[in-house]
Every structure is written in C-alpha cells, then in structure tokens.
Protein backbone atom coordinates (compact mmCIF):
# COMPACT_ATOMS: atom_id res chain seq x y z
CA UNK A 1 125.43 106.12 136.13
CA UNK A 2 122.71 105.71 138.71
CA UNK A 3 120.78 102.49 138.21
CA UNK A 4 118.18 102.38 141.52
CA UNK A 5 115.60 104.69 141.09
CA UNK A 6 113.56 105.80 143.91
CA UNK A 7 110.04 104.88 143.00
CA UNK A 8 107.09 108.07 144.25
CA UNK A 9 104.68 109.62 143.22
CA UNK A 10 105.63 112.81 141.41
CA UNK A 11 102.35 113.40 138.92
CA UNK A 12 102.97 117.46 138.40
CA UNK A 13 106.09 116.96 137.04
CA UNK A 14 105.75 116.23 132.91
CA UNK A 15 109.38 114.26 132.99
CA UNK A 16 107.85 112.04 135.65
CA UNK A 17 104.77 111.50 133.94
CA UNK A 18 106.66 110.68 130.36
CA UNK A 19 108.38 107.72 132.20
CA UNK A 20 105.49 106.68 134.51
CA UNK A 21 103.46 106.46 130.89
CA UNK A 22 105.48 104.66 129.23
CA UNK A 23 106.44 102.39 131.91
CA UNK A 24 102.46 101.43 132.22
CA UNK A 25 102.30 101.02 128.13
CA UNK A 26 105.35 99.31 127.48
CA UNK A 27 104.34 96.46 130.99
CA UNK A 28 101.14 96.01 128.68
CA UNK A 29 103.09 95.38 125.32
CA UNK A 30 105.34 92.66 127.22
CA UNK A 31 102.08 91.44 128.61
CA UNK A 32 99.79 91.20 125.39
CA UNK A 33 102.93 89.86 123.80
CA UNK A 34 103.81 87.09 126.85
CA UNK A 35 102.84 83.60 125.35
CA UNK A 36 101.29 82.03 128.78
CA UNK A 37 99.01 84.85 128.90
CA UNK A 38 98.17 84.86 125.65
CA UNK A 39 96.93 81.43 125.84
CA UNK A 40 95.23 81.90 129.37
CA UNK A 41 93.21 84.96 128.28
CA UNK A 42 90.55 85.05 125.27
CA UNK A 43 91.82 86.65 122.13
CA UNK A 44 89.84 89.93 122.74
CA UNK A 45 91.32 90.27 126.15
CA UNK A 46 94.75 89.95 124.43
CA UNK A 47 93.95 92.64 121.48
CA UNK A 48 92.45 95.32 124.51
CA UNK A 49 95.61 94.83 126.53
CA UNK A 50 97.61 96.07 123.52
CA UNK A 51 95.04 98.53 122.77
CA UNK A 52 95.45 99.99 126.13
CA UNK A 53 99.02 99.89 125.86
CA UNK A 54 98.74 102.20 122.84
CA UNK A 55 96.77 105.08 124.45
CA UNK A 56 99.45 104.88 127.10
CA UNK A 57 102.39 105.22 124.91
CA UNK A 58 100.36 107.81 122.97
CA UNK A 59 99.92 109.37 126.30
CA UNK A 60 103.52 109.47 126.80
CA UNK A 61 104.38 110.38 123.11
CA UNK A 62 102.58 113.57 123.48
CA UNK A 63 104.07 114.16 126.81
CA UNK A 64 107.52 114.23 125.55
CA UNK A 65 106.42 116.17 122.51
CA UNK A 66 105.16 118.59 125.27
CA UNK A 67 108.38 118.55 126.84
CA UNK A 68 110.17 119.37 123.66
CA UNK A 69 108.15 122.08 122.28
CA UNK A 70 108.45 124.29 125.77
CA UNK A 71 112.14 123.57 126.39
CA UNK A 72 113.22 127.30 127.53
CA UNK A 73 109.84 129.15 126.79
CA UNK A 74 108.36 130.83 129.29
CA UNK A 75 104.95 130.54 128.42
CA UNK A 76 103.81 127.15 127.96
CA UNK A 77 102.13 125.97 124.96
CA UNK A 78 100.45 122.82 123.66
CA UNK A 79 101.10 122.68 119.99
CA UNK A 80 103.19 123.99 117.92
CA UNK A 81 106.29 123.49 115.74
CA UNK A 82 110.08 124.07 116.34
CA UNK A 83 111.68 122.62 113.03
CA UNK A 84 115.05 123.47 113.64
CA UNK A 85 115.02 121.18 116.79
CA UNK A 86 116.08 117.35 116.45
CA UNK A 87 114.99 116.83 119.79
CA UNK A 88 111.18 118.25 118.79
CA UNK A 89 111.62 116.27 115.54
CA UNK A 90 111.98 113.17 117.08
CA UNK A 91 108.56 113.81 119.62
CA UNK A 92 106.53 114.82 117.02
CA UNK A 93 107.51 111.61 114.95
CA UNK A 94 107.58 109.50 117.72
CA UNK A 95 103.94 110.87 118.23
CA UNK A 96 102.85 110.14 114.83
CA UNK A 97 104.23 106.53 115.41
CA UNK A 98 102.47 106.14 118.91
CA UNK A 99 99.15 107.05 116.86
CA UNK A 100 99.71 104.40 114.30
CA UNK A 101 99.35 101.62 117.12
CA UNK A 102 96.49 103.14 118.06
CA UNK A 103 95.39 102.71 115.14
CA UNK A 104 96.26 99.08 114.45
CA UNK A 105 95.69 97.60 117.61
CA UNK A 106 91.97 98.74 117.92
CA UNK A 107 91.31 97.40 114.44
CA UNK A 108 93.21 94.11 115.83
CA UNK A 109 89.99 94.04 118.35
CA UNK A 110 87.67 93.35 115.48
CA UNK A 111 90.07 91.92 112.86
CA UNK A 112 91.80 88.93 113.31
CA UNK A 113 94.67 87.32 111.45
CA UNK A 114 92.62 85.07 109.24
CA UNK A 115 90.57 88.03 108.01
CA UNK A 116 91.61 89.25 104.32
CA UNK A 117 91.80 92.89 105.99
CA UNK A 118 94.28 92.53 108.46
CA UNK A 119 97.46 93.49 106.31
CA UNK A 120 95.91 96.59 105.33
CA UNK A 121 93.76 97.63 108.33
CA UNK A 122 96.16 95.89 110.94
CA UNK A 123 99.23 94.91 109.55
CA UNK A 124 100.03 98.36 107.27
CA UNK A 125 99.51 100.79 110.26
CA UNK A 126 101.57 98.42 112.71
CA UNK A 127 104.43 98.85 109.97
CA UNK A 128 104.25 103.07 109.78
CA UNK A 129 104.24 102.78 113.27
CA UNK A 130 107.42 101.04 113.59
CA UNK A 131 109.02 102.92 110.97
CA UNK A 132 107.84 106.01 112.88
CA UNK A 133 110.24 105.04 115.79
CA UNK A 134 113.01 103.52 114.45
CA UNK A 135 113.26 107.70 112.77
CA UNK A 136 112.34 109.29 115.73
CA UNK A 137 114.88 107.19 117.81
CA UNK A 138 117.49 107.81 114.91
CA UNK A 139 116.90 111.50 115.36
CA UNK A 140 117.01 111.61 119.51
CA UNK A 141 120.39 109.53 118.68
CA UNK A 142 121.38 112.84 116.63
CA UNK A 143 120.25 115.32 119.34
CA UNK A 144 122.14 113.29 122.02
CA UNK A 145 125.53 112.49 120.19
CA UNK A 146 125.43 112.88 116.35
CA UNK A 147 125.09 110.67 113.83
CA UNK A 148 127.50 108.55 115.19
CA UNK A 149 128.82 105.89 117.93
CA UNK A 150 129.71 107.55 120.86
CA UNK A 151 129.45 105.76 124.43
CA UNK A 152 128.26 107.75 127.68
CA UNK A 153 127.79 104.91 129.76
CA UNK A 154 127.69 107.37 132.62
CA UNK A 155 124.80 109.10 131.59
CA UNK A 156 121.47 108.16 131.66
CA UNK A 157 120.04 109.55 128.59
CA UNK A 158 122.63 108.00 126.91
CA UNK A 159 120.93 104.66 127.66
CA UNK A 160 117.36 105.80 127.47
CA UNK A 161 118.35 106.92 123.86
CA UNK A 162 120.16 103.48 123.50
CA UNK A 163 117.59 101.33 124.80
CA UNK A 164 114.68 102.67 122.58
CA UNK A 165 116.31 102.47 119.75
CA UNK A 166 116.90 99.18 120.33
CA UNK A 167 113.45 98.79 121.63
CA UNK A 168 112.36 100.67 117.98
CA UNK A 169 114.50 97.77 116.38
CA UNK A 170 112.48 94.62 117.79
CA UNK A 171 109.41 96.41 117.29
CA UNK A 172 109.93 96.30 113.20
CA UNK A 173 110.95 92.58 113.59
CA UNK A 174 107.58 92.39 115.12
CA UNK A 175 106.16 94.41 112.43
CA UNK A 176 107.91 92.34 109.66
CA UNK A 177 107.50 89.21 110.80
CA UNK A 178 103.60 89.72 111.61
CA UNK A 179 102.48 89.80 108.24
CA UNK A 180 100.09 87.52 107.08
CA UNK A 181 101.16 85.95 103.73
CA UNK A 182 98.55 85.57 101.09
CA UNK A 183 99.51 82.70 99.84
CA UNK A 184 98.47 80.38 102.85
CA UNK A 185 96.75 83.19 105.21
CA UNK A 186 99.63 82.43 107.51
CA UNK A 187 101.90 85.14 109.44
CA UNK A 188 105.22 84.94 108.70
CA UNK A 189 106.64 84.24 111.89
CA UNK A 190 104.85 84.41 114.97
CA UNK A 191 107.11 83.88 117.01
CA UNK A 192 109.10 85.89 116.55
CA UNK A 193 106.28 88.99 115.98
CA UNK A 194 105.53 88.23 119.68
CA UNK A 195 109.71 88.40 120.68
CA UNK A 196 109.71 91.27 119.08
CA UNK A 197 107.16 93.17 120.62
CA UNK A 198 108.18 91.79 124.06
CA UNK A 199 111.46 92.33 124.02
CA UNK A 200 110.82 96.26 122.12
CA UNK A 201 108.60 96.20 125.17
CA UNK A 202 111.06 95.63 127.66
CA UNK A 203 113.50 98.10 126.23
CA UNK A 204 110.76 101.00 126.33
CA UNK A 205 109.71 99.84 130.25
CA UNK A 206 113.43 99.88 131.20
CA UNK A 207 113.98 103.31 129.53
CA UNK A 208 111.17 104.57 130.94
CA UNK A 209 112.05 103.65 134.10
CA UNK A 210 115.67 105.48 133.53
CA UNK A 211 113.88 108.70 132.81
C-alpha cells in the first residue's frame, strides 16, 4: 500500500473534500487536546478550537454520508435513506455522532468543568458522540471485511477503516475518563481525557490523510 500522498488541491471532488475535512478537524482535536497549548492559550480559546474542530468533522461526516447515499445513482441527491447499506449505515451514524460534539463542545464554551451542568450539558452529549463512532466504525468494519479479523495491509481502506476505529476507541477513553465526579467536582482522569482525544485525533488526521 501507497503511503506518500501527493498533497493538491482537488475541492470538486467529494472524496477529496471528506479527507481534506477531516484532516482540518481532527489537527484541531490534537490541538485543543495538546497540553502546552492548552496552558499557553485562555480556556475559551481552547473550548473554540474544539468547537471548530466539530463543524469540521461534521462537515466531513455529512460528506461521506453524501458519498454513501449516491454510490451508483445517477442523479445525485442530498438526503435520503438506503437501509440495506452498511456502508450508508455507518455515515449516517457517524453523522449523528459528529453532531453530538457539536453539541458538547459549544456548551463547553460557556460551561466549564466546575459547573454542576457539565455532565449533562457537556459530558452526556460528548459520551453519545463517542458511542456514535465506535458503531459507525464497527459497521464500516462490516462493509469492508465482516464482522471479523481480516488483514489487507495492502489496501488503503483497510487502514482508514482500522485507524478510525481505533481513533473511535481513544475517543470513549476520552469520553469516560472526562467525567466530572460528584463527589469532589473532579474529572476522573484528565489526563488521560486529553490522550484520548489526541491520540483519537491523530488516528482520524492520519486516516484522513489515507483517503
């Protein structure tokens, strides 16, 4: 499998725009989530830059669900269902994740961890988020190869598949381990919240940069 990737501009193509999208979100994520910057910036510089990341992964989340819903129509269409497709399964709850931290981080811009809000306003939609792509990667898994192991280490949607499920994976560590106990108004583990969204980060950035 090809590794290099020759980097242009290629804006009318959706494929290219689904990786150039996530690429841009997932760069933000790793950079909201990098400690040094998080202590050079003020905190409402840190909650935007994961707020922007959002409408970029939602950006690219609705790309892909594009993608899947005109796969071998003719005339093109911008919503719609195709439930006996995995692949469209997986977009459209992918989608619905993507929307869920939109959700949380632009209620992180007003609500911080100290507030007695934040696990339902912040922390709750953070969680259905994550859960949302740890399914939809499961299900692109199943379009790809199955529900099983199988190695194509040849083929790059094999590790596009691979690397955001992994990616889904540190991003409910994150979502675990950011809740804010009610005991002592403390977060369980920050962290590793911040790991986890950096390195779920990375995963998405590299995959996008695959596709």
């Amino acid at each position: 499998m090809r590794w290099r990737r020759q980097i242009a501009w290629n804006g009318g193509d959706l494929g290219w725009r689904v990786g150039a999208l996530f690429i841009v979100g997932a760069f933000l994520f790793a950079l909201g989530s990098f400690p040094p910057y998080a202590h050079w910036v003020p905190a409402t510089v840190g909650a935007a830059t994961f707020a922007l990341g959002s409408v970029f992964f939602t950006s690219a989340g609705y790309s892909q669900f594009l993608q899947a819903l005109n796969d071998g129509r003719t005339s093109f269409r911008w919503i719609g269902v195709r439930t006996d497709d995995l692949v469209w399964w997986a977009t459209a709850v992918q989608l619905g994740g993507t929307i869920w931290f939109n959700i949380s981080t632009f209620r992180a811009l007003t609500v911080g961890f100290g507030d007695e809000q934040y696990d339902r306003l912040v922390w709750a939609p953070d969680m259905f988020g994550s859960i949302a792509f740890l399914v939809a990667s499961t299900l692109a898994w199943a379009a790809l190869v199955g529900f099983h192991l199988v190695i194509r280490s040849n083929e790059a949607g094999w590790w596009v598949n691979l690397l955001n499920g992994i990616g889904s994976v540190f991003f409910m560590l994150s979502a675990l381990t950011a809740l804010v106990l009610p005991t002592d108004g403390e977060v369980v583990n920050i962290a590793l919240a911040n790991l986890g969204t950096f390195a779920g980060a990375v995963c998405f950035l590299v995959g996008g940069y695959l596709l």
